[in-house]
Structure formats: C-alpha cells, structure tokens
Protein backbone atom coordinates (compact mmCIF):
# COMPACT_ATOMS: atom_id res chain seq x y z
CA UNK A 1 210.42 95.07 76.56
CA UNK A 2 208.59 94.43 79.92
CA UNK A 3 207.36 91.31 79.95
CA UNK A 4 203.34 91.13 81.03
CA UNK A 5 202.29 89.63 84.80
CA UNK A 6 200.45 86.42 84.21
CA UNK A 7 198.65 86.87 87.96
CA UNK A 8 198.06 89.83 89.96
CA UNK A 9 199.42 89.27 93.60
CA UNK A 10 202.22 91.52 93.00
CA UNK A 11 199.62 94.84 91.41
CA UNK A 12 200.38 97.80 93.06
CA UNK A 13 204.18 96.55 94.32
CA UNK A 14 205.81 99.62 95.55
CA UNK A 15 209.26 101.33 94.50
CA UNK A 16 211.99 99.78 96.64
CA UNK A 17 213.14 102.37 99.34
CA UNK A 18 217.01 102.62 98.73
CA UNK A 19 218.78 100.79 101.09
CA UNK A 20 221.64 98.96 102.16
CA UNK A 21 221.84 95.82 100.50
CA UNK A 22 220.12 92.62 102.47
CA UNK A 23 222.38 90.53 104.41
CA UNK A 24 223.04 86.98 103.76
CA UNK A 25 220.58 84.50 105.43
CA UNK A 26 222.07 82.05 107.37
CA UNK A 27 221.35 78.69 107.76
CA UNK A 28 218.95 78.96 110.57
CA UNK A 29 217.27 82.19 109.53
CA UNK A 30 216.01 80.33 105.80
CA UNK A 31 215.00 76.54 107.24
CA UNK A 32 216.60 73.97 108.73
CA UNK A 33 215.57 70.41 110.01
CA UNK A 34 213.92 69.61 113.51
CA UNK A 35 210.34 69.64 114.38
CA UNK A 36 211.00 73.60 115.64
CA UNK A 37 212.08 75.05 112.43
CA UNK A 38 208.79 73.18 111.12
CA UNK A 39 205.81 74.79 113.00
CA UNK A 40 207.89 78.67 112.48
CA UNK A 41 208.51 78.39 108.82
CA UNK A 42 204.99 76.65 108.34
CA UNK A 43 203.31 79.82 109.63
CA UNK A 44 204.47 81.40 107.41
CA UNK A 45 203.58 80.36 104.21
CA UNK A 46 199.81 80.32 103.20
CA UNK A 47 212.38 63.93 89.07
CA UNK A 48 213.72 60.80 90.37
CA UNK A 49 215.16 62.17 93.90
CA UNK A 50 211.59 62.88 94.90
CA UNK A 51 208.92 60.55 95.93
CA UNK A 52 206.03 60.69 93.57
CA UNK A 53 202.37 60.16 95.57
CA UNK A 54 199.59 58.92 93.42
CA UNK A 55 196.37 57.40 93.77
CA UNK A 56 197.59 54.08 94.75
CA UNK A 57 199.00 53.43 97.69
CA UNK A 58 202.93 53.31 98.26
CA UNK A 59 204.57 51.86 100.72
CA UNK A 60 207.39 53.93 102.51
CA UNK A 61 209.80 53.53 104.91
CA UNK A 62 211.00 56.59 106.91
CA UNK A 63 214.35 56.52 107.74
CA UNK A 64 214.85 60.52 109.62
CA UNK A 65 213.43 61.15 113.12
CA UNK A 66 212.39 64.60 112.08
CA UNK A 67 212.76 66.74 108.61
CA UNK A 68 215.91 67.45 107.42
CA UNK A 69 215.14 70.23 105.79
CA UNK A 70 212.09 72.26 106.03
CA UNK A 71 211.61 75.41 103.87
CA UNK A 72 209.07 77.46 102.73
CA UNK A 73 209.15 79.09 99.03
CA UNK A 74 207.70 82.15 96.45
CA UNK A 75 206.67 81.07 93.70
CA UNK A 76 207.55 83.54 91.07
CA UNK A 77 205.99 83.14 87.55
CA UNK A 78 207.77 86.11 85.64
CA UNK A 79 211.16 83.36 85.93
CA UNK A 80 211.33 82.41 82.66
CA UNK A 81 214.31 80.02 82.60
CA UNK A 82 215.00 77.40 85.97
CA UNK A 83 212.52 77.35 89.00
CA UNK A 84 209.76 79.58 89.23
CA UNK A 85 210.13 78.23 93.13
CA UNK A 86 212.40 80.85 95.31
CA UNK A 87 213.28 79.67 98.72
CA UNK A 88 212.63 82.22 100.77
CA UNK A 89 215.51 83.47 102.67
CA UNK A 90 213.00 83.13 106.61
CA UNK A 91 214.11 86.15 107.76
CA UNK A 92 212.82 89.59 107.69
CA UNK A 93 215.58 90.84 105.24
CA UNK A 94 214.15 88.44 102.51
CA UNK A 95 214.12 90.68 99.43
CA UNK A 96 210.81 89.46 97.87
CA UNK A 97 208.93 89.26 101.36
CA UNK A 98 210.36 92.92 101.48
CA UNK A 99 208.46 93.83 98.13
CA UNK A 100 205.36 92.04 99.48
CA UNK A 101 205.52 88.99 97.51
CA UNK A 102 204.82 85.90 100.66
CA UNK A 103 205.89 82.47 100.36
CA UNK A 104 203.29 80.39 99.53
CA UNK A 105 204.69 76.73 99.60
CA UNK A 106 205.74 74.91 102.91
CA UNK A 107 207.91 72.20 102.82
CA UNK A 108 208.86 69.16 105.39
CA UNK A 109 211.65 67.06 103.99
CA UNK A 110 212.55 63.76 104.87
CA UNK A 111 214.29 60.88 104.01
CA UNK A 112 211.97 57.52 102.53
CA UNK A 113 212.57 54.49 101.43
CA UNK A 114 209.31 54.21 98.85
CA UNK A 115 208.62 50.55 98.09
CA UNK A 116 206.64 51.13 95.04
CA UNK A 117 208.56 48.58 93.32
CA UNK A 118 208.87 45.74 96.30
CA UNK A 119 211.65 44.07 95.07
CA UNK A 120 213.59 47.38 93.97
CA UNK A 121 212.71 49.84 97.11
CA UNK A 122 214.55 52.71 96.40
CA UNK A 123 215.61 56.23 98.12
CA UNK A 124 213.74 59.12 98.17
CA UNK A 125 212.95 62.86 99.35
CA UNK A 126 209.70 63.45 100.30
CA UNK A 127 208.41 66.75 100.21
CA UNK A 128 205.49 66.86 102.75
CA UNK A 129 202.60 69.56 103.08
CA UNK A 130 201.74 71.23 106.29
CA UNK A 131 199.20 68.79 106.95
CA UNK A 132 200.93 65.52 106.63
CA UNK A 133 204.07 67.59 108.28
CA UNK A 134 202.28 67.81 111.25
CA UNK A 135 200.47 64.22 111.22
CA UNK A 136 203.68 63.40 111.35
CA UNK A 137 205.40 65.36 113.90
CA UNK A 138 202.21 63.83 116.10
CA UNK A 139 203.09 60.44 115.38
CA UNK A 140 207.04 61.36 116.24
CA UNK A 141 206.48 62.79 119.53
CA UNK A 142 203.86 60.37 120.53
CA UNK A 143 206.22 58.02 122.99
CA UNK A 144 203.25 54.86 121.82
CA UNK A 145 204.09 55.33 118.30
CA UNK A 146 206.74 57.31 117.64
CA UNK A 147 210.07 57.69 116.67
CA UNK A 148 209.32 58.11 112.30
CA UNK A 149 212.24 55.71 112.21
CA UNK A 150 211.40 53.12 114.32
CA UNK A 151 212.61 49.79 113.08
CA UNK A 152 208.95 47.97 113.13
CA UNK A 153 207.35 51.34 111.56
CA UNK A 154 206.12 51.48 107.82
CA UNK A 155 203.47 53.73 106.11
CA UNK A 156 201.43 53.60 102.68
CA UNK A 157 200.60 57.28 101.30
CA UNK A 158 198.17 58.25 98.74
CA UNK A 159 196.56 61.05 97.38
CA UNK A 160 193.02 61.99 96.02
CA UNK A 161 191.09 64.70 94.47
CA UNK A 162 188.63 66.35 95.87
CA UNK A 163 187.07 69.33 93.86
CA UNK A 164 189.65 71.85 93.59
CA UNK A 165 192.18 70.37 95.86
CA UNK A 166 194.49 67.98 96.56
CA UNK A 167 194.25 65.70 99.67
CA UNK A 168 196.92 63.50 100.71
CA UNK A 169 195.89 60.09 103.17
CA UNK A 170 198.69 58.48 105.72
CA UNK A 171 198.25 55.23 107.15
CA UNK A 172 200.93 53.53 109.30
CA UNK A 173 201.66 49.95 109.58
CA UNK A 174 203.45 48.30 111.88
CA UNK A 175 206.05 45.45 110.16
CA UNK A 176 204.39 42.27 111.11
CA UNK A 177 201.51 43.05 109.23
CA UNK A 178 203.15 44.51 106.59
CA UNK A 179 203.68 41.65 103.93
CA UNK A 180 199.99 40.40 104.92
CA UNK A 181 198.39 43.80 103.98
CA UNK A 182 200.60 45.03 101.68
CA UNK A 183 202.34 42.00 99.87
CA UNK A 184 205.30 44.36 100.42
CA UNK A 185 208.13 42.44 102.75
CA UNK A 186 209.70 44.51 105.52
CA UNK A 187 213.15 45.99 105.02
CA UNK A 188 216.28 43.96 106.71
CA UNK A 189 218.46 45.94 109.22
CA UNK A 190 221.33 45.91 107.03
CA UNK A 191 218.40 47.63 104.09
CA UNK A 192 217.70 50.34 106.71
CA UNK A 193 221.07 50.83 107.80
CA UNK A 194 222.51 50.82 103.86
CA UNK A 195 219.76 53.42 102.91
CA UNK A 196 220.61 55.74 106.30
CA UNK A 197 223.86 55.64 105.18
CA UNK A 198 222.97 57.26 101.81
CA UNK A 199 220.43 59.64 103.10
CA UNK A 200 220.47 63.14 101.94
CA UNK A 201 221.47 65.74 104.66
CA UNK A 202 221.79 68.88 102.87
CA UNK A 203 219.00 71.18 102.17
CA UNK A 204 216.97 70.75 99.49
CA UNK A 205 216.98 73.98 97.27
CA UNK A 206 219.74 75.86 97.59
CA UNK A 207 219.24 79.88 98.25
CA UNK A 208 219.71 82.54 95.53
CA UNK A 209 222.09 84.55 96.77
CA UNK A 210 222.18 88.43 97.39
CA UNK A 211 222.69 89.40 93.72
CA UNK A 212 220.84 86.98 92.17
CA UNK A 213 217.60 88.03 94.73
CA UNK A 214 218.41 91.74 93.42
CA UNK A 215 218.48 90.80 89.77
CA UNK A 216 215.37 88.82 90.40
CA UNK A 217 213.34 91.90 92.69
CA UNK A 218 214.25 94.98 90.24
CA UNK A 219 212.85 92.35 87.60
CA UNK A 220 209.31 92.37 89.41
CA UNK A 221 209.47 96.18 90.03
CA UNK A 222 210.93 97.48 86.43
CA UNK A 223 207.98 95.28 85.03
C-alpha cells in the first residue's frame, strides 16, 4: 500500500519521461569546498561530530580557510528509515530536481574547534546557513580580518528565536582579549596544529548513488 504524503510540495509530480538513466555526479558537479562552490550551490537552495549552537554563547576556533564541503540537500519526508536529507547531486541530471522536488537546505562546512567545555575543547563540523556562510566568507576575504584561520582569530556563536525562525549571531574576538571576555584561554600552536591535523576533509554526506536515487524517485511517483 501507498503510503500517504505528509506535505504537498510534490502534488501534481509528473510521470517520469523514459530516459536514459542519469549519470553519476562527480565531485564538482554535487559540492565541494572553496568559497566558489559556496555562492553556486547556495543559489540554489531556498550527534557528536557536529557543533551544537544554543542560546549561550560558544566559543570556537576555526581551523579551515574556507568550507570544506559545501552542499545543498532535499529533504524528503516519505524516507521512512535513515535521512530524510538527500544531497542533491548539483547538477542538472539530479533525479529529484528532475521530478521537481528543489533542495531546500544549504550547507557551509567547516572545521571548529568549539570550546564549550574550556578545559576539554574539542573537534567539530559546523554546518553553517547561508547567512553566517557568507558573514563568513566576508570576514575571509577581508585582507584586515581575514584568513578564518588566523592564529589570533576566535569567535563565540549563538542562536535565538525570533517568532517563527531561527537566527544565528557571530561575534569575533581577537586572542588577547579572549580569556578577559570569555574566561576561555586561547588555544597553543601545538592545540591548533594537533586539531588541523585531525580535521575532517571528506564531504559530509555521502551521495545516493544512481540506483538508490531511482528506488527513491519511482517511490515519490508510484505514491
């Protein structure tokens, strides 16, 4: 048995024409890091790895000069079992941007040090939004303040609600007046260097491959 839509962006979804079947996305076709691949892919889109932003500010430490990885992804509710997020493949043979299903969800992802505990700071991902993306990107290119990753270069993030949405507040600090406003102690040089050793490189969510997108788009239609 079919199961029932829970939301109606996908009413009126067309057969699929037949066709040949979509080619493999390659690396720079579905997201990739650099401030480039940010501003296309952002365009586009209307657990313990990650860092967690709350209400209270948190200390991080930015440790890429640009994303790593940036993405942008469907959300697809009808997925019953694993993520309901689909990395879209960024390229115009994208089988659920072919069926008129558009990402939604833009992702910028770097590499953090979050000092939420001081005296355990700690490795993270950071997913940013397109807004803090591109605060960021300013800051980066700004020869004044920039590079991200700039020894002396801290920042506290926070988030707050405000009706219906979600806003997220960046701050930077420079490391002399870190411990004074913070209480939180700047990292050493062999920290940073420990921590960029460890950084993740590899993209963050891994594409579903040719079948598995087919599986998943005569899902959506047959329902």
């Amino acid at each position: 048995m079919s199961e029932q839509r829970t939301f109606g962006r996908r009413r009126g979804i067309p057969s699929a024409p037949a066709q040949e079947a979509p080619k493999a996305p390659t690396e720079s076709d579905s997201g990739t890091g650099g401030w480039g691949s940010m501003d296309k892919l952002a365009s586009q889109a209307s657990g313990d790895l990650y860092l967690k932003i709350s209400e209270d500010p948190t200390v991080i430490k930015v440790i890429d000069a640009d994303p790593f990885d940036n993405y942008v992804a469907h959300w697809v509710e009808e997925i019953k079992e694993g993520s309901k997020s689909v990395r879209c493949w960024g390229n115009d043979d994208c089988p659920l941007c072919g069926i008129g299903d558009k990402p939604k969800k833009f992702s910028a992802c770097f590499n953090v040090v979050s000092c939420e505990d001081p005296d355990n700071p700690e490795l993270r991902v950071w997913e940013a939004g397109v807004k803090i993306a591109r605060q960021l990107k300013d800051i980066a290119l700004d020869d004044r303040r920039g590079p991200l990753n700039r020894d002396d270069l801290y920042f506290t993030i926070s988030k707050s609600q405000k009706a219906k949405a979600v806003e997220y507040h960046l701050e930077r600090i420079r490391a002399r007046d870190l411990e004074e406003e913070t209480g939180v102690r700047p990292l050493s040089a062999d920290e940073i260097a420990e921590f960029t050793a460890d950084r993740r490189t590899e993209p963050v969510k891994e594409l579903l491959d040719s079948g598995e997108m087919s599986q998943l788009v005569k899902m959506l239609l047959d329902d």
